[in-house]
Protein backbone atom coordinates (compact mmCIF):
# COMPACT_ATOMS: atom_id res chain seq x y z
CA UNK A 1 0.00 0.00 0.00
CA UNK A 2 1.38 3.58 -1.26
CA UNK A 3 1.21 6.16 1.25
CA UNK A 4 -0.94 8.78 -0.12
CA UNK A 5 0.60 12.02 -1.63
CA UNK A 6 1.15 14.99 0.46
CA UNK A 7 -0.95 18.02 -1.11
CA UNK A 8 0.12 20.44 -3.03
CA UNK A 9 -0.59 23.35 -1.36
CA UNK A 10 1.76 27.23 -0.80
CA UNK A 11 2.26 27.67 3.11
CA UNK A 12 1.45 31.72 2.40
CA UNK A 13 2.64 32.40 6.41
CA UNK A 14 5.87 30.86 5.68
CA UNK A 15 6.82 32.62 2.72
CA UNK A 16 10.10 35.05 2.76
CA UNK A 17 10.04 38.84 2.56
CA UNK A 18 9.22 39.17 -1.64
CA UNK A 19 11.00 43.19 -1.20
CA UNK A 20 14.40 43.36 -0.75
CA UNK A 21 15.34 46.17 1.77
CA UNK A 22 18.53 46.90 3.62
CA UNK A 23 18.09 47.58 7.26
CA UNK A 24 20.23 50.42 8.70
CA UNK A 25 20.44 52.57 5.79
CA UNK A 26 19.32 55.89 4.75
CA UNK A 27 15.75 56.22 3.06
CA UNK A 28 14.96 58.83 0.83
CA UNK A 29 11.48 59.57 -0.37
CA UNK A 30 10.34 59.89 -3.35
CA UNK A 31 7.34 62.01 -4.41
CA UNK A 32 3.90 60.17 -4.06
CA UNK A 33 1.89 60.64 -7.65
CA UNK A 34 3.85 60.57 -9.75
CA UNK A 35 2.61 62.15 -13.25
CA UNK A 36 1.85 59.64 -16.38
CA UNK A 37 4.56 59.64 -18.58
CA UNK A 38 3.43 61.38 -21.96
CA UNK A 39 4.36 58.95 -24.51
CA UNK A 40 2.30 55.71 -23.91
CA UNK A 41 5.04 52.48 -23.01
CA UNK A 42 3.73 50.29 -26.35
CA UNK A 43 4.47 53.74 -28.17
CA UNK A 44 7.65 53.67 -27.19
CA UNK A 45 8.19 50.03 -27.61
CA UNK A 46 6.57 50.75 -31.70
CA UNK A 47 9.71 53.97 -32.47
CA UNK A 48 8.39 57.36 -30.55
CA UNK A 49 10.59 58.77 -28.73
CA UNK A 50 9.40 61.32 -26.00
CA UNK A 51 11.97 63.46 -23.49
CA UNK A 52 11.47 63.96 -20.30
CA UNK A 53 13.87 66.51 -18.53
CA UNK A 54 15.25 65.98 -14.95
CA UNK A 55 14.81 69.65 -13.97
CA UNK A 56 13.75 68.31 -10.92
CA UNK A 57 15.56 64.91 -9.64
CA UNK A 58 13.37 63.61 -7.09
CA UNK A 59 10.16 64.01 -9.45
CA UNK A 60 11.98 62.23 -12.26
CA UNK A 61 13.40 59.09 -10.46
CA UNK A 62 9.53 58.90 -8.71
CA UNK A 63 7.93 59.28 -11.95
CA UNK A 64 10.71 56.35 -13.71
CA UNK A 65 10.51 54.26 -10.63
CA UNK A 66 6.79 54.45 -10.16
CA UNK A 67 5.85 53.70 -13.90
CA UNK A 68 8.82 50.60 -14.40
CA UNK A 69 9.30 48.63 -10.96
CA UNK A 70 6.66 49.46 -8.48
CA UNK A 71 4.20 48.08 -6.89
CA UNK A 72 0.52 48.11 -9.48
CA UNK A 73 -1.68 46.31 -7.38
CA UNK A 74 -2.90 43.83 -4.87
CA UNK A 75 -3.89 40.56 -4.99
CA UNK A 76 -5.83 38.37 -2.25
CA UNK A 77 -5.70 34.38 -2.07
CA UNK A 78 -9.61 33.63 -1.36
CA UNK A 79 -8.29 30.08 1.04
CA UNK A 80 -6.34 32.16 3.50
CA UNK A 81 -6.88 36.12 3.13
CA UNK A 82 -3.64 36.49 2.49
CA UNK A 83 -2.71 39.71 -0.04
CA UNK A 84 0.42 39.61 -2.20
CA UNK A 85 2.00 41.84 -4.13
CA UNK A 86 2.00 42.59 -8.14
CA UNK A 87 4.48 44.44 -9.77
CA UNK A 88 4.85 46.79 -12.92
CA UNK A 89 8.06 44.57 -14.06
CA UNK A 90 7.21 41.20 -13.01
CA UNK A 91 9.49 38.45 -12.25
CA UNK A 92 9.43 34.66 -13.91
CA UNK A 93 6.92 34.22 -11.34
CA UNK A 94 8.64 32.91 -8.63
CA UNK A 95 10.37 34.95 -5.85
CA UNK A 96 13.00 36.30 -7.81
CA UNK A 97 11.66 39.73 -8.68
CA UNK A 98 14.10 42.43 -10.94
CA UNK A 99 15.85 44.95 -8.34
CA UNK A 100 16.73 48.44 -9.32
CA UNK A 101 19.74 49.89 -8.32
CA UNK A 102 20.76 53.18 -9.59
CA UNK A 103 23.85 55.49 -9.33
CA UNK A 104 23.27 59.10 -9.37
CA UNK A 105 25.84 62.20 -10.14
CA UNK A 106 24.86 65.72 -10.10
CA UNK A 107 21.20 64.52 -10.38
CA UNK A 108 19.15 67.81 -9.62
CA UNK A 109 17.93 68.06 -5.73
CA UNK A 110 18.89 64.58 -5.20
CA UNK A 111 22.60 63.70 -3.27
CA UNK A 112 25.01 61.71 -5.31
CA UNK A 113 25.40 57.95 -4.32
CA UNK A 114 24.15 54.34 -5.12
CA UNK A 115 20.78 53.21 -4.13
CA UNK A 116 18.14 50.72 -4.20
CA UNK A 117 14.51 51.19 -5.02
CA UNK A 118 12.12 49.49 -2.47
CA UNK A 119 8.76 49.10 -4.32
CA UNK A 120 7.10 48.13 -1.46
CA UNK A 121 7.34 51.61 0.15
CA UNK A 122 8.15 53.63 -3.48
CA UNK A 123 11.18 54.56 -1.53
CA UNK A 124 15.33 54.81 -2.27
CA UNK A 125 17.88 53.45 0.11
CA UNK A 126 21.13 54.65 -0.08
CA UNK A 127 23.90 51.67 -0.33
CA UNK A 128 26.94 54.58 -0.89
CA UNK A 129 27.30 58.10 -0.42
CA UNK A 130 28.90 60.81 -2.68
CA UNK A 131 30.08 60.76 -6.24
CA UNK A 132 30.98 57.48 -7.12
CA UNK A 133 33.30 57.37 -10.56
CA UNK A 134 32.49 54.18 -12.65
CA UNK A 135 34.75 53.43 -15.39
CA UNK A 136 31.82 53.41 -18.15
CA UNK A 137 33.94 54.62 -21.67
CA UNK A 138 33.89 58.02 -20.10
CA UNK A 139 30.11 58.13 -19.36
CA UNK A 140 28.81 61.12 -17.86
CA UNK A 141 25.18 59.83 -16.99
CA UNK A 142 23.11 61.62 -14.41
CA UNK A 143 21.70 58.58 -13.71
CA UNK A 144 23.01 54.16 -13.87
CA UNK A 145 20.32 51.72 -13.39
CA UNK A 146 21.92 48.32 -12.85
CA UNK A 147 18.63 45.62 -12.51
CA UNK A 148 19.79 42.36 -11.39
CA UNK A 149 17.64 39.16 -11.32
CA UNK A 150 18.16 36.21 -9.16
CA UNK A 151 17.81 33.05 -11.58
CA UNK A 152 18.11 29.97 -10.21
CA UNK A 153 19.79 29.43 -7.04
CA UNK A 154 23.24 30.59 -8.17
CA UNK A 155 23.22 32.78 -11.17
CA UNK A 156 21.82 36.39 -11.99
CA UNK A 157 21.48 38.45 -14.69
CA UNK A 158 22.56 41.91 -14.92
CA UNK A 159 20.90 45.08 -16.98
CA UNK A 160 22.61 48.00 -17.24
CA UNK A 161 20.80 51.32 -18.34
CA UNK A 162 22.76 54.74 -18.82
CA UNK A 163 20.34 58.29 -18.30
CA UNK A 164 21.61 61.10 -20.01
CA UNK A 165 20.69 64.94 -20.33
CA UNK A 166 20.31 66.82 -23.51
C-alpha cells in the first residue's frame, strides 16, 4: 500500500520577505503621484521617442521608478486572506523579482550615491554616499540603473541602463 501524496498546497505564512530592503540605511522619499509619462510604453516600444527633462531629480526618479518597478496592485488568495504583491516589471513568477539599483551624479535636488529602489514603500535606500566614478567609456550619466535578477539558485542576470541629459 502507497502512502498517499502529500498536497500540493503554498504555506502563504511561511513565505520570505518578496521586497528586498537593507536595514540600517538611509531612506529617501520619493514624491507620491507621480505624473503619467506622456508617450504611452507600447508607443515607445513601436519607435516614438518622448523626453522627459530631470529639472527636478526627485520628481523624475519617482515618476521612472513608479511607472517601471513598483508596486501596481494587490492581490488576495480567497483560502487564506492572504494579499500579495503585483508588480509593474514582473518576475518569472517565482520569488525572484528584478531589483533596481541606480547610481546618481549631479542629479538635480537629489545627493550623489548608489541606491536601491524598495517598491514596497516607493522609496530609495542609499547603499553609498557621494560621487561614485564608474569606469563606463567616459560616461557622464546623471543617472546608472543596474537591474539584477536572481535566476536559479546561483546565477543572476545583470541590466545595465545609462540616463543622459540633452
Amino acid at each position: 500500500m502507497q502512502p498517499e501524496p502529500a498536497p500540493h498546497i503554498l504555506d502563504w505564512s511561511n513565505m520570505p520577505d518578496p521586497f528586498r530592503q537593507y536595514e540600517g540605511v538611509p531612506v529617501l522619499d520619493l514624491p507620491a503621484d507621480p505624473p503619467i509619462p506622456e508617450v504611452p510604453a507600447l508607443d515607445v516600444l513601436l519607435g516614438l521617442q518622448g523626453a522627459i527633462r530631470a529639472n527636478d531629480g526627485p520628481a523624475f526618479l519617482s515618476q521612472l521608478l513608479f511607472y517601471s518597478a513598483a508596486v501596481s496592485a494587490s492581490k488576495r488568495v480567497p483560502s487564506s486572506g492572504y494579499r500579495y504583491a503585483l508588480r509593474v516589471n514582473p518576475s518569472s513568477g517565482n520569488l525572484h523579482p528584478t531589483e533596481y539599483h541606480f547610481l546618481t551624479r549631479g542629479l538635480k535636488d537629489w545627493p550623489d550615491g548608489l541606491y536601491h529602489y524598495r517598491p514596497s514603500a516607493h522609496v530609495a535606500e542609499q547603499r553609498a554616499r557621494g560621487r561614485l566614478d564608474m569606469k563606463l567609456d567616459g560616461n557622464t550619466a546623471l543617472i546608472v540603473f543596474v537591474l539584477t535578477r536572481l535566476r536559479g539558485a546561483r546565477r543572476g542576470n545583470t541590466v545595465t541602463v545609462h540616463i543622459h541629459t540633452a
